[in-house]
N, C-alpha and C. Protein backbone atom coordinates (compact mmCIF):
# COMPACT_ATOMS: atom_id res chain seq x y z
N UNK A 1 7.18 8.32 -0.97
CA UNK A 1 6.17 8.31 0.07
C UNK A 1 6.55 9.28 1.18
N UNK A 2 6.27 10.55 1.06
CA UNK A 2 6.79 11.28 2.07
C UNK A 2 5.49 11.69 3.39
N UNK A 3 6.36 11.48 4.29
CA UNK A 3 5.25 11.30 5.46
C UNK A 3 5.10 12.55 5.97
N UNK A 4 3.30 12.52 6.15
CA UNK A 4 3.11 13.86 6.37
C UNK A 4 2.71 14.29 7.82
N UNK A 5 2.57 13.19 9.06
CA UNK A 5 2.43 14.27 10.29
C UNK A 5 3.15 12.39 11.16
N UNK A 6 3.91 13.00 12.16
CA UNK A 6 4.44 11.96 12.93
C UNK A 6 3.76 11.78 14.44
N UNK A 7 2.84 11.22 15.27
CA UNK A 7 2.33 11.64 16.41
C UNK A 7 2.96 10.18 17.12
N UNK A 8 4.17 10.22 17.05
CA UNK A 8 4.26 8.50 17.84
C UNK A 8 4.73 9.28 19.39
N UNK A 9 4.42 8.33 20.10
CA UNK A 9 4.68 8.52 21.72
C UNK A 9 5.77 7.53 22.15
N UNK A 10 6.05 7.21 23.42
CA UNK A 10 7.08 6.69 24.17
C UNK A 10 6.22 4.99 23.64
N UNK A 11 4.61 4.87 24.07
CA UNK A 11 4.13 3.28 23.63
C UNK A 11 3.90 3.14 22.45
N UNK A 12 3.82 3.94 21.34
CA UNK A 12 3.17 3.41 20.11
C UNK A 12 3.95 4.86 18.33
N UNK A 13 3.91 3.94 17.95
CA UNK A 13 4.12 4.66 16.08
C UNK A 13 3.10 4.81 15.35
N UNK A 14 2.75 6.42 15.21
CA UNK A 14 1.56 7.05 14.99
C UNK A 14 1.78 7.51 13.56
N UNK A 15 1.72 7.10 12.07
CA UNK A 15 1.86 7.72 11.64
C UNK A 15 1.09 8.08 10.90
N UNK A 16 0.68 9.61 9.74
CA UNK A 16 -0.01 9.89 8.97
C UNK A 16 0.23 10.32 7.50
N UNK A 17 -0.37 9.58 6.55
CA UNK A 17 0.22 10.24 5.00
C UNK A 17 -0.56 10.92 4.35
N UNK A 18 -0.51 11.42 3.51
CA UNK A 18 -1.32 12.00 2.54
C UNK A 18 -0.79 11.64 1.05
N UNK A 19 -1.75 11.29 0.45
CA UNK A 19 -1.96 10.68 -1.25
C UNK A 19 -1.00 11.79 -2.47
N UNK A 20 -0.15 11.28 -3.10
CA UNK A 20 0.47 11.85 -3.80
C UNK A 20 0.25 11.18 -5.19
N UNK A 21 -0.45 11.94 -6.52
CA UNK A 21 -0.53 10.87 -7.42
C UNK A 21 0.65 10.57 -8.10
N UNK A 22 1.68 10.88 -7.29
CA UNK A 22 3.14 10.55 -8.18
C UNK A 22 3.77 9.08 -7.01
N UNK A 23 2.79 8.86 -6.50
CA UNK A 23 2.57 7.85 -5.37
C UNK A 23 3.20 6.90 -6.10
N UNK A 24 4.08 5.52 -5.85
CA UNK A 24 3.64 4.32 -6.47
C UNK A 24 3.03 2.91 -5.39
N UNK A 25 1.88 2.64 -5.78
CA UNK A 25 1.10 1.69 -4.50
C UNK A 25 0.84 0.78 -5.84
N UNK A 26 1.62 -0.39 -5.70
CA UNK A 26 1.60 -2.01 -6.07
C UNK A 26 0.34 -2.47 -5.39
N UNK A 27 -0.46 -2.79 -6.00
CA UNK A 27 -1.37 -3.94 -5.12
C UNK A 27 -1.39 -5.33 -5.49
N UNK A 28 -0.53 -5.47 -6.24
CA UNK A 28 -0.03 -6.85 -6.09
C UNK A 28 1.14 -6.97 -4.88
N UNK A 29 2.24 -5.81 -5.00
CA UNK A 29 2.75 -6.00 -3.89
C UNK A 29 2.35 -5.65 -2.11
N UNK A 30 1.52 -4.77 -2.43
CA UNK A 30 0.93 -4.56 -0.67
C UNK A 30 0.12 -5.18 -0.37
N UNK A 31 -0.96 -5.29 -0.79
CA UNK A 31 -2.69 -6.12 -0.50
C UNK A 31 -2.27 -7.20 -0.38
N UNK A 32 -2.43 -8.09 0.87
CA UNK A 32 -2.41 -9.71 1.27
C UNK A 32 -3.83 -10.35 0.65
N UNK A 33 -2.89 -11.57 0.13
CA UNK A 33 -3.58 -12.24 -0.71
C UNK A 33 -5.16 -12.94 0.23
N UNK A 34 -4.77 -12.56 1.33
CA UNK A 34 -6.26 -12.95 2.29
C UNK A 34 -7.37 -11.72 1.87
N UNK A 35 -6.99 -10.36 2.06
CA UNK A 35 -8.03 -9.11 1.52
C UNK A 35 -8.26 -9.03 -0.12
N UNK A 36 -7.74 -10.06 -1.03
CA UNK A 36 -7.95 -9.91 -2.04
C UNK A 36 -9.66 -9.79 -2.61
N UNK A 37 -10.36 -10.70 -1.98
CA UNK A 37 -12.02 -10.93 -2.35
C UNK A 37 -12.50 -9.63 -1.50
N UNK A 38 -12.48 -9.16 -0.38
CA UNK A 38 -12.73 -8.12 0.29
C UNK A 38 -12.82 -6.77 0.08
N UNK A 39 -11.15 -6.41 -0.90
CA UNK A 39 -11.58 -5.20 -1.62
C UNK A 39 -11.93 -5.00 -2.82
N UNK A 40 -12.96 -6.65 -3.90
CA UNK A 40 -12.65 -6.73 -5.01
C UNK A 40 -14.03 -5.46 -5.95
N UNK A 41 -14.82 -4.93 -4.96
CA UNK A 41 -15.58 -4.12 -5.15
C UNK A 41 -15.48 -2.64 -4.68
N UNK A 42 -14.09 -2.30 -4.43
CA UNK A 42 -14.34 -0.79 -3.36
C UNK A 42 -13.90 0.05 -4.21
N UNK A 43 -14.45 1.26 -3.80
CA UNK A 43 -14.30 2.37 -4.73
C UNK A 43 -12.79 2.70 -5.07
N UNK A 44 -12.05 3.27 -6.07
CA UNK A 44 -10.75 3.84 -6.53
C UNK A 44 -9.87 4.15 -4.87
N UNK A 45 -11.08 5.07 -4.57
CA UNK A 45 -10.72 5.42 -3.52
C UNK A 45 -10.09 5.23 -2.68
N UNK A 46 -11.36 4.57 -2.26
CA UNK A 46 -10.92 3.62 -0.87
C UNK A 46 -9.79 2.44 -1.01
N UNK A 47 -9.57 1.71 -2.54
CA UNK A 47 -8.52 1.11 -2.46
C UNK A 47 -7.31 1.80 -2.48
N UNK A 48 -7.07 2.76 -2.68
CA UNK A 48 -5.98 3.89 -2.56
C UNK A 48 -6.19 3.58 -1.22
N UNK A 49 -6.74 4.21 -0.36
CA UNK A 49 -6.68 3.99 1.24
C UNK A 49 -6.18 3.13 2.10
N UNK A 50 -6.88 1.84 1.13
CA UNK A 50 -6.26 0.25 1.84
C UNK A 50 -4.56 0.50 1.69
N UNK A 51 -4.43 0.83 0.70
CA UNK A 51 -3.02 0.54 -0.22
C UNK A 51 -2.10 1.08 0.62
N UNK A 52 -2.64 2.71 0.87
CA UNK A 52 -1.75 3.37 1.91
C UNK A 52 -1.23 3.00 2.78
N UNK A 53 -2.02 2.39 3.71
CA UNK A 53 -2.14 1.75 5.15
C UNK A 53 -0.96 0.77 4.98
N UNK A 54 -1.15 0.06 3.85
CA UNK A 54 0.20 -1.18 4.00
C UNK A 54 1.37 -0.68 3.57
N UNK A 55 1.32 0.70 2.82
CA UNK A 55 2.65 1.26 2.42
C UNK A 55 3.08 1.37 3.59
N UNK A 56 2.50 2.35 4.24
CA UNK A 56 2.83 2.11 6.11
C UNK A 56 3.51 1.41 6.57
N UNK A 57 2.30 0.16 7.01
CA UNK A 57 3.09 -1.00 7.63
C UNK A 57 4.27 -1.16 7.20
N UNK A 58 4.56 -1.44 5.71
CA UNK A 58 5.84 -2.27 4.82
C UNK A 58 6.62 -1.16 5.60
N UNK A 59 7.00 0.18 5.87
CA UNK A 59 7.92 1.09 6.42
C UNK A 59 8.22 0.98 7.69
N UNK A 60 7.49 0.14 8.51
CA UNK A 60 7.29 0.24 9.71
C UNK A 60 7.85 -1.21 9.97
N UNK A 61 6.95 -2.49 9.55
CA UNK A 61 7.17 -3.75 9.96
C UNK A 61 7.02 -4.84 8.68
N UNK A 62 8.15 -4.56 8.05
CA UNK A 62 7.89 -5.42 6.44
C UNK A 62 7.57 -6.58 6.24
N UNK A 63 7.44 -7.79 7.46
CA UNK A 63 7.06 -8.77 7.58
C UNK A 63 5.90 -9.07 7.83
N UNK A 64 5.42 -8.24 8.38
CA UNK A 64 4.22 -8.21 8.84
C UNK A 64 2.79 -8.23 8.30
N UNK A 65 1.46 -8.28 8.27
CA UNK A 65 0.32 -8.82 7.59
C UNK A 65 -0.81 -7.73 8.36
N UNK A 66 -1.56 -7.56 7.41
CA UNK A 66 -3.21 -7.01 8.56
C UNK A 66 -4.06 -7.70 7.78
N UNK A 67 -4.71 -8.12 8.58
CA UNK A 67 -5.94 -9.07 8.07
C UNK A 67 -6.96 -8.76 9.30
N UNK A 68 -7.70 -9.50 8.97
CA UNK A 68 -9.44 -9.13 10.06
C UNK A 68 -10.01 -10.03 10.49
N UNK A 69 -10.60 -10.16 11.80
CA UNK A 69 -11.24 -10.84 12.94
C UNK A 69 -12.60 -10.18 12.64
N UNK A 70 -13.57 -10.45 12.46
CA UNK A 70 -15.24 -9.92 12.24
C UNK A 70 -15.07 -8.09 12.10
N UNK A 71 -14.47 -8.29 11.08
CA UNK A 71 -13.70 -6.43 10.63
C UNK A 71 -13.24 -5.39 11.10
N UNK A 72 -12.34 -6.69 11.73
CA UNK A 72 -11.66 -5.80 13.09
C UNK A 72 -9.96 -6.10 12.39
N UNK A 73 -9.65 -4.92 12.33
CA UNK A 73 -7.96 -5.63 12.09
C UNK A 73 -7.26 -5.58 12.75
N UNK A 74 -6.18 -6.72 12.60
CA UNK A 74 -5.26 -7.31 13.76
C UNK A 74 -3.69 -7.66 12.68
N UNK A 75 -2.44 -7.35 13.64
CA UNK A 75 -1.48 -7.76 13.16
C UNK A 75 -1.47 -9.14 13.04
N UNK A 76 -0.18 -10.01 11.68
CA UNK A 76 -0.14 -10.96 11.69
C UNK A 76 1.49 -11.17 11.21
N UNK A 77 2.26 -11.38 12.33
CA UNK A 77 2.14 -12.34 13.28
C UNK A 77 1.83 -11.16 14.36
N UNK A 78 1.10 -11.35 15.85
CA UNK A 78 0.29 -10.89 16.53
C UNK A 78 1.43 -10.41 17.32
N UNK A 79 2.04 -9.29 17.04
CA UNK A 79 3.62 -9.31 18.15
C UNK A 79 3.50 -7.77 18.37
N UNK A 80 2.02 -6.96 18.37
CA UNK A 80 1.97 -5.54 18.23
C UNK A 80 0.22 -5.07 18.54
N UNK A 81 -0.31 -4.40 18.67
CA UNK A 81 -1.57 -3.97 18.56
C UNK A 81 -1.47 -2.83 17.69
N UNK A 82 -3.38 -2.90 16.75
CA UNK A 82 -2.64 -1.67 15.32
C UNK A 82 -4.51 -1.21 15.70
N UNK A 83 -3.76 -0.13 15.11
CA UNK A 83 -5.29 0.47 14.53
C UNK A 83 -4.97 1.70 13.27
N UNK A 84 -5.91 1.61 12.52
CA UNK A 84 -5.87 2.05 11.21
C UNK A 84 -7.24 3.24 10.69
N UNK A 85 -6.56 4.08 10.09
CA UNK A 85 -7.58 5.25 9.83
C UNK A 85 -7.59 5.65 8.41
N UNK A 86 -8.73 6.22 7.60
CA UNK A 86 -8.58 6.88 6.61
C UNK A 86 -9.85 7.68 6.10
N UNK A 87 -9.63 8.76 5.30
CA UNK A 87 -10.08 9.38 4.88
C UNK A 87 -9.58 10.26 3.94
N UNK A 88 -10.15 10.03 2.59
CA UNK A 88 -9.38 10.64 1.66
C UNK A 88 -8.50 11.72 1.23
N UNK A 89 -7.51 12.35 1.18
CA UNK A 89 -6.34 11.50 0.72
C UNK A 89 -5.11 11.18 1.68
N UNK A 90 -5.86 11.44 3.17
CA UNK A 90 -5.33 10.51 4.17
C UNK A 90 -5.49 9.07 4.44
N UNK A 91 -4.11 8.33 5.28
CA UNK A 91 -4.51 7.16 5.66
C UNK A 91 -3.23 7.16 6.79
N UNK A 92 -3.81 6.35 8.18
CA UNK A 92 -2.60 6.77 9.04
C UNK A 92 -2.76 4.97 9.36
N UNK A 93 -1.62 4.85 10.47
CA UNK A 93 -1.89 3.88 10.75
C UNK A 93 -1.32 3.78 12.10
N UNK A 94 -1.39 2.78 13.36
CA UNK A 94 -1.06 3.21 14.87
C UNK A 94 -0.53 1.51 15.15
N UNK A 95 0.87 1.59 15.39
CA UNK A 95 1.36 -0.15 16.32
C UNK A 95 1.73 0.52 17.62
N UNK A 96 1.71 -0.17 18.37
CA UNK A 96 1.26 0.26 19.86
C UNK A 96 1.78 -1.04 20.86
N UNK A 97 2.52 -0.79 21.96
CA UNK A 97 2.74 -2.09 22.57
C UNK A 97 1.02 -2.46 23.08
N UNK A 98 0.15 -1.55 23.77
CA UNK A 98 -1.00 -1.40 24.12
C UNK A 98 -2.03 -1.26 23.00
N UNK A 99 -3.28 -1.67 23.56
CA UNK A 99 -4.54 -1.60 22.49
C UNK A 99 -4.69 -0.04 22.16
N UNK A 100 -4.98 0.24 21.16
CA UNK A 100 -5.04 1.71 20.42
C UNK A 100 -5.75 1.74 19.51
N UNK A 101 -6.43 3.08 19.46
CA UNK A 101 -7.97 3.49 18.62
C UNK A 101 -7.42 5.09 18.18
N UNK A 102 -7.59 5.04 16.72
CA UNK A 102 -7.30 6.45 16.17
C UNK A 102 -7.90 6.07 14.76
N UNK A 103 -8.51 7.59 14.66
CA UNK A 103 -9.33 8.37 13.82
C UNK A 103 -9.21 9.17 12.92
N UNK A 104 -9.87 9.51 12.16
CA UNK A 104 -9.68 10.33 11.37
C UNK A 104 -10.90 11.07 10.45
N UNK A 105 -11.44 12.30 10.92
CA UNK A 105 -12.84 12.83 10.18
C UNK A 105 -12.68 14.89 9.94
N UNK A 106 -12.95 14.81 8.45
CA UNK A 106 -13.08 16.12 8.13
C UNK A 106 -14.30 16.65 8.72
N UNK A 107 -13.50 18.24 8.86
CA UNK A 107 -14.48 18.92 9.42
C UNK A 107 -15.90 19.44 8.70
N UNK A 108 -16.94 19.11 9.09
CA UNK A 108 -18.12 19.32 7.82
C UNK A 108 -19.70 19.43 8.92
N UNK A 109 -20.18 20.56 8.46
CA UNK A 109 -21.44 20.96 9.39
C UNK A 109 -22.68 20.12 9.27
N UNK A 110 -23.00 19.21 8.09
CA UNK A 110 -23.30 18.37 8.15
C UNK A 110 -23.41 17.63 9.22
N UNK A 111 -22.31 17.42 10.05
CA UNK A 111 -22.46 16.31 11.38
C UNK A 111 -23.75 16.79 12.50
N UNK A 112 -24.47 18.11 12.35
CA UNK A 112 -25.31 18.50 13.17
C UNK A 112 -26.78 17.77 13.13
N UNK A 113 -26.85 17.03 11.75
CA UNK A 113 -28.13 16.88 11.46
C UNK A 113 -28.30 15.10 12.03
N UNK A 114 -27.02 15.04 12.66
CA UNK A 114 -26.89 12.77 12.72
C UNK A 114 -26.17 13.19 14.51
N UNK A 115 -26.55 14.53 15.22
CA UNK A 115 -25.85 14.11 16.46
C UNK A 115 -26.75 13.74 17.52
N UNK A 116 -28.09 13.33 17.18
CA UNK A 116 -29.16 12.29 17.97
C UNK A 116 -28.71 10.82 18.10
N UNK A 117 -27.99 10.56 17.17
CA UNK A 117 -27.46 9.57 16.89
C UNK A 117 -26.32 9.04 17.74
N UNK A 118 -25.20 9.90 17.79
CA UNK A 118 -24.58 9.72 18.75
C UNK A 118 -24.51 10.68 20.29
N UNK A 119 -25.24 10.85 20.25
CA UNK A 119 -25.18 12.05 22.02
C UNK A 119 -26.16 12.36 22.53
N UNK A 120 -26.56 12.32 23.63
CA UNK A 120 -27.73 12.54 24.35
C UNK A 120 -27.88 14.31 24.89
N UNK A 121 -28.56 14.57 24.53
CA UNK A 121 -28.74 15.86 24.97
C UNK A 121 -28.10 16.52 26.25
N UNK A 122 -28.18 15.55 27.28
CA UNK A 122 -27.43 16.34 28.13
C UNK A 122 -25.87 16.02 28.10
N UNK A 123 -25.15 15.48 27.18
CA UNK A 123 -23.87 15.63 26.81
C UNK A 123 -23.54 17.20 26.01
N UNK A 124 -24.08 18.09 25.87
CA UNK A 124 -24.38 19.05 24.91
C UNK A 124 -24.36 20.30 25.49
N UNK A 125 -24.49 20.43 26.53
CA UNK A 125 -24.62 21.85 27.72
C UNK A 125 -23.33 22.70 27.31
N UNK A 126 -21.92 21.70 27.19
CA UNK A 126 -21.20 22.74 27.10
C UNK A 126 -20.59 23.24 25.95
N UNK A 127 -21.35 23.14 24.51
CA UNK A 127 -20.97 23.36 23.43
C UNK A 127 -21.30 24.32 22.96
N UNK A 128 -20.21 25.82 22.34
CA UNK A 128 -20.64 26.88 21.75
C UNK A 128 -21.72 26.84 20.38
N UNK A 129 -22.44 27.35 20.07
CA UNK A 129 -23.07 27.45 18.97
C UNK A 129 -22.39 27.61 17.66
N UNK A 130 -21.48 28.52 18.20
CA UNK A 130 -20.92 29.08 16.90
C UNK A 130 -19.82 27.91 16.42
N UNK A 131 -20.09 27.16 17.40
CA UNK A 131 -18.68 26.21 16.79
C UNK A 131 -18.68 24.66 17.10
N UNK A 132 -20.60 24.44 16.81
CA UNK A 132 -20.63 23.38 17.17
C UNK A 132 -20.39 22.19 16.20
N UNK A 133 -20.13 22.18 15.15
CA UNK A 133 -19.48 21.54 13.97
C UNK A 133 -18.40 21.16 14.43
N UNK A 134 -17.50 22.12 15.23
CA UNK A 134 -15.66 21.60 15.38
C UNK A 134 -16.08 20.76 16.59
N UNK A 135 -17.37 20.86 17.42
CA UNK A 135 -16.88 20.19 19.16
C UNK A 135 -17.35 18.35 18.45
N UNK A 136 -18.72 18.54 17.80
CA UNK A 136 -19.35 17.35 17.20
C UNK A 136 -18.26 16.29 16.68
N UNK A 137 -17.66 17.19 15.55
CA UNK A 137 -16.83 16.25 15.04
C UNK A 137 -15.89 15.67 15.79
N UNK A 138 -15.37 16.25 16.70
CA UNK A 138 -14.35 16.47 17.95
C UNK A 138 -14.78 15.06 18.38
N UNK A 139 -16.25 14.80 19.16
CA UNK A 139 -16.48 14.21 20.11
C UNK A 139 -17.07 12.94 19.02
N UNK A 140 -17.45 12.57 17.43
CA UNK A 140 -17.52 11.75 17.21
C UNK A 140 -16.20 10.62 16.90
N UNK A 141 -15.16 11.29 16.78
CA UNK A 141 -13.93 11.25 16.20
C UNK A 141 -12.77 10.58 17.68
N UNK A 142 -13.15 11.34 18.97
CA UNK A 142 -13.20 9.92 20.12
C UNK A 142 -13.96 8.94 20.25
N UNK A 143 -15.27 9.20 19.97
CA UNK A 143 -15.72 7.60 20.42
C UNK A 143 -15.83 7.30 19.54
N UNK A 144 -15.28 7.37 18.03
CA UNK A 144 -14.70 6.19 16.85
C UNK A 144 -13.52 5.43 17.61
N UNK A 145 -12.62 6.11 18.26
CA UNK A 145 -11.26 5.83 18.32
C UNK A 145 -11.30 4.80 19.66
N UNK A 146 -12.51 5.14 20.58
CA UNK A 146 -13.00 4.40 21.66
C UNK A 146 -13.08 3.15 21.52
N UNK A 147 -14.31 2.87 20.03
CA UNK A 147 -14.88 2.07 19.40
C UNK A 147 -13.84 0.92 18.99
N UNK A 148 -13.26 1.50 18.63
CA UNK A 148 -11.90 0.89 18.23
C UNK A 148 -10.63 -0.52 19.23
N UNK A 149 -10.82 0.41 20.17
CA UNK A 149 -10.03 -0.72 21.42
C UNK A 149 -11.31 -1.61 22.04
N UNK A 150 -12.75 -1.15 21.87
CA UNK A 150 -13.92 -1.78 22.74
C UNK A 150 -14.71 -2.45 21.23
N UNK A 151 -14.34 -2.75 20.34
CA UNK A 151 -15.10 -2.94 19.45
C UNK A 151 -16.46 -4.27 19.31
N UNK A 152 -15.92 -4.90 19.98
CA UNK A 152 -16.79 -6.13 19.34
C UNK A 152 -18.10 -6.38 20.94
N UNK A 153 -17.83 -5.70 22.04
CA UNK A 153 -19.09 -5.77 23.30
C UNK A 153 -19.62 -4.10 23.07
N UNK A 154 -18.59 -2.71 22.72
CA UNK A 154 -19.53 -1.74 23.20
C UNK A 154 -20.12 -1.39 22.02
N UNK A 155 -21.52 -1.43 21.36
CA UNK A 155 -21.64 -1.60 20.28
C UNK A 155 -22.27 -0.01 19.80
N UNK A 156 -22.79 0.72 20.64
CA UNK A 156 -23.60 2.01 20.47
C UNK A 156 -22.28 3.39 21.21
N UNK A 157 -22.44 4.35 20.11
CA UNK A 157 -21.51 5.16 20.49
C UNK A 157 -22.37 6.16 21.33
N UNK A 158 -23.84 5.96 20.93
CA UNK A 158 -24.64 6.57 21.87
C UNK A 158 -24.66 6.42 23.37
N UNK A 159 -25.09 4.76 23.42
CA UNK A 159 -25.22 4.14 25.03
C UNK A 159 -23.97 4.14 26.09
N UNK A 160 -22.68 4.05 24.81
CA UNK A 160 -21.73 3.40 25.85
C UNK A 160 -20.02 3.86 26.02
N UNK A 161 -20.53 4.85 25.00
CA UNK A 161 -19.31 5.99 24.77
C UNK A 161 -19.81 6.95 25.65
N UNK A 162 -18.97 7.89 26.23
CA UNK A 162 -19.15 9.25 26.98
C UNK A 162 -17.69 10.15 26.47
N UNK A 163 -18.15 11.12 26.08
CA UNK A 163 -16.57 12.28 26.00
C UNK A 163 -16.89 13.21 26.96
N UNK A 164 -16.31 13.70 28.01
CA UNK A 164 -16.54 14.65 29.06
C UNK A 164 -16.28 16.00 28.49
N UNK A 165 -16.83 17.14 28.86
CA UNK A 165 -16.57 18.43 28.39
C UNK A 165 -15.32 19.04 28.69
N UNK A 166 -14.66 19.33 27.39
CA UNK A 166 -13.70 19.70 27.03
C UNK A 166 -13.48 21.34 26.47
N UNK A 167 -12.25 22.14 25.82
CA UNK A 167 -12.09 23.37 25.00
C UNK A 167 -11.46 22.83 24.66
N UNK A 168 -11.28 23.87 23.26
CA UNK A 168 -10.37 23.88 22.21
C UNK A 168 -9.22 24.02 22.47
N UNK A 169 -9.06 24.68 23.22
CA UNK A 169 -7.36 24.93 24.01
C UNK A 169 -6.46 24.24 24.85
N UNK A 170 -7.19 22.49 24.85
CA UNK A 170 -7.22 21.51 26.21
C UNK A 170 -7.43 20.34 24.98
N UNK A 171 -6.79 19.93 24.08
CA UNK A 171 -7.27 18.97 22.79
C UNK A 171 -6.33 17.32 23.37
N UNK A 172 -5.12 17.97 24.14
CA UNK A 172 -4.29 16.50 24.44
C UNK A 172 -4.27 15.94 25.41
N UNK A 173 -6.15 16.43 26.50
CA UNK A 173 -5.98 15.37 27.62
C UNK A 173 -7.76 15.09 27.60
N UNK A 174 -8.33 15.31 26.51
CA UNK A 174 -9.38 14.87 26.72
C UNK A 174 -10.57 13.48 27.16
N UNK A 175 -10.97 13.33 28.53
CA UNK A 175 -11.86 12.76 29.16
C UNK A 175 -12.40 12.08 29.12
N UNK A 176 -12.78 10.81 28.63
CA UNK A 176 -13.85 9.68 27.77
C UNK A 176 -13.91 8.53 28.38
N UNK A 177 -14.60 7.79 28.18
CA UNK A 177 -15.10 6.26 28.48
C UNK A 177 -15.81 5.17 28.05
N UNK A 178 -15.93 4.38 27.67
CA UNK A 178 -16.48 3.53 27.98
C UNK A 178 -17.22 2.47 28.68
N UNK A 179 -18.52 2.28 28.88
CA UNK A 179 -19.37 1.82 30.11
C UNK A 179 -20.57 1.49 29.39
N UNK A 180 -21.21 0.41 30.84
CA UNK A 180 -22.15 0.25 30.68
C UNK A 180 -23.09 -0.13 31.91
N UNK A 181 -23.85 -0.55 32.24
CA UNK A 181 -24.45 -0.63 33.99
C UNK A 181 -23.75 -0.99 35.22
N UNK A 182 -22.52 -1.77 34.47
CA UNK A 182 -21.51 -2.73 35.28
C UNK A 182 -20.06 -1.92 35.36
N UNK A 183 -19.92 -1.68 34.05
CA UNK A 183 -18.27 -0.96 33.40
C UNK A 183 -18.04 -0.12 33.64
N UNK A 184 -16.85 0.09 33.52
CA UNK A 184 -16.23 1.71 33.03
C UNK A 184 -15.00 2.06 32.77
N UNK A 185 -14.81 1.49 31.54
CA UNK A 185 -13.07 2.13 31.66
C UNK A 185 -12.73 3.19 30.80
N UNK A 186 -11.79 4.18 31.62
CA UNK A 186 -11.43 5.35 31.56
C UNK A 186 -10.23 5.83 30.67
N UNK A 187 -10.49 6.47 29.72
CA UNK A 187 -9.37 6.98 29.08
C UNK A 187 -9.31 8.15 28.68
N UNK A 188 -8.30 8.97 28.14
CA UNK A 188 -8.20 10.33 27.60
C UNK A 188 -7.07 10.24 25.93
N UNK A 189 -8.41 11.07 25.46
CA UNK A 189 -8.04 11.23 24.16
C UNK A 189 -7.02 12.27 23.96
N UNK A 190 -6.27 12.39 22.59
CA UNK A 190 -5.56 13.48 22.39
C UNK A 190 -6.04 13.77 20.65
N UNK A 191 -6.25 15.12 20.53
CA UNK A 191 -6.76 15.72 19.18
C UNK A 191 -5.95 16.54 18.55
N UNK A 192 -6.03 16.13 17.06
CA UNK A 192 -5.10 17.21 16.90
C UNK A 192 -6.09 17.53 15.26
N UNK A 193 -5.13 18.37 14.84
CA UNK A 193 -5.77 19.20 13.71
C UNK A 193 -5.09 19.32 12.41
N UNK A 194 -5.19 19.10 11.38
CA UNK A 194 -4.63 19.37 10.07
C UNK A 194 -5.59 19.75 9.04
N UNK A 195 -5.04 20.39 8.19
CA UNK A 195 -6.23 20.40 6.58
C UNK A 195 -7.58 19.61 6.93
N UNK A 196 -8.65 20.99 7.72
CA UNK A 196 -9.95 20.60 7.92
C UNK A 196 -9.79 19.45 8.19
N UNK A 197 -8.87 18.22 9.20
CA UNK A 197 -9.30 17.09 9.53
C UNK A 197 -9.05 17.21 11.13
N UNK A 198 -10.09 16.52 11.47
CA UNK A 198 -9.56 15.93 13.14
C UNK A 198 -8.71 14.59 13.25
N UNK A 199 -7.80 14.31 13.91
CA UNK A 199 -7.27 13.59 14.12
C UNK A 199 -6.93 12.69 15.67
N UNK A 200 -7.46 11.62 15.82
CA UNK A 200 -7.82 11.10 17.24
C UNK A 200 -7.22 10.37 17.60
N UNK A 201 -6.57 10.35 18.97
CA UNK A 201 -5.95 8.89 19.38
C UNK A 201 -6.23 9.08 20.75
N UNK A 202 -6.53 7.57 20.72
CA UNK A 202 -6.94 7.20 22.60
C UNK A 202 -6.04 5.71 22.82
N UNK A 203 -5.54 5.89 23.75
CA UNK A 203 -4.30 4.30 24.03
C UNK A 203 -4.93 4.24 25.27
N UNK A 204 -4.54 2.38 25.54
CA UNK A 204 -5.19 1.88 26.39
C UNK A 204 -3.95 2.22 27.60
């Protein structure tokens, strides 16, 4: 299992792998017997993904469990805050003394035709044309990671996410929030980049 990008900080262990088919992932030995009915339909794939994630953990905290609160996952025993990412043939995973949200989305121009969805037009003023694929993905890829520490009250990445205007050259203090008529709490993302993927983390 050789690990392929390390982003841990002074609060939290960031790490990221990539899929090797000389891999060996037990799912009798990683998968907790609680996610057994959960992943008994998911694609090759994506159970490769799950699988990853606990190869992880087992390297990190071998005692330890992830299981889910309304599909939200949480350590078990509760002595850490986690958050978990994947996308094929990545899978990272984040323990954190603090709540933590990280991401993970290839870069693909596609995202232009679904950004009504998440962004209001006047979030948009300061995005080049020529490179609005990298800012999109950029800015969906924080307020996933947003989504993540606010999950279960901020429910629209449209209404209640904000990423402030940022460059490409400025990726590890980027601007964001969460709010709503009453709220607002403030955080800054950090981005980074590998093999056509974005990679996101926002700590509380």
């Amino acid at each position: 299992m050789p690990l392929y990008r390390d982003f841990s900080d002074d609060n939290a262990t960031i790490l990221v792998w990539k899929y090797d088919e000389n891999d060996e992932l037990n799912m009798d030995e990683l998968l907790e017997p609680e996610n057994a009915e959960k992943v008994k339909d998911y694609h090759p794939k994506k159970l490769l993904e799950v699988l990853m994630v606990r190869k992880l953990l087992k390297s990190l905290k071998p005692e330890s469990k992830i299981l889910y609160k309304e599909r939200e996952p949480f350590l078990f025993p509760q002595d850490a805050e986690i958050s978990i990412t994947h996308s094929f043939p990545f899978a990272s995973i984040a323990i954190s003394k603090n709540k933590i949200g990280i991401d993970i989305e290839k870069f693909n121009p596609k995202i232009l035709r679904v950004i009504d969805k998440f962004t209001y037009e006047n979030e948009r003023g300061f995005i080049p044309e020529d490179k609005a694929d990298t800012f999109y993905t950029i800015i969906w890829s924080v307020k996933e990671s947003m989504y993540k520490i606010h999950h279960s009250k901020y429910w629209s990445l449209k209404k209640n996410y904000e990423v402030r205007p940022f460059e490409l050259k400025h990726l590890h203090h980027i601007q964001c929030r969460v709010y709503d008529d009453q709220f607002s709490d403030e955080f800054r993302a950090r981005v980074e980049f590998f093999d056509e993927y974005c990679f996101t983390i926002v700590e509380e």
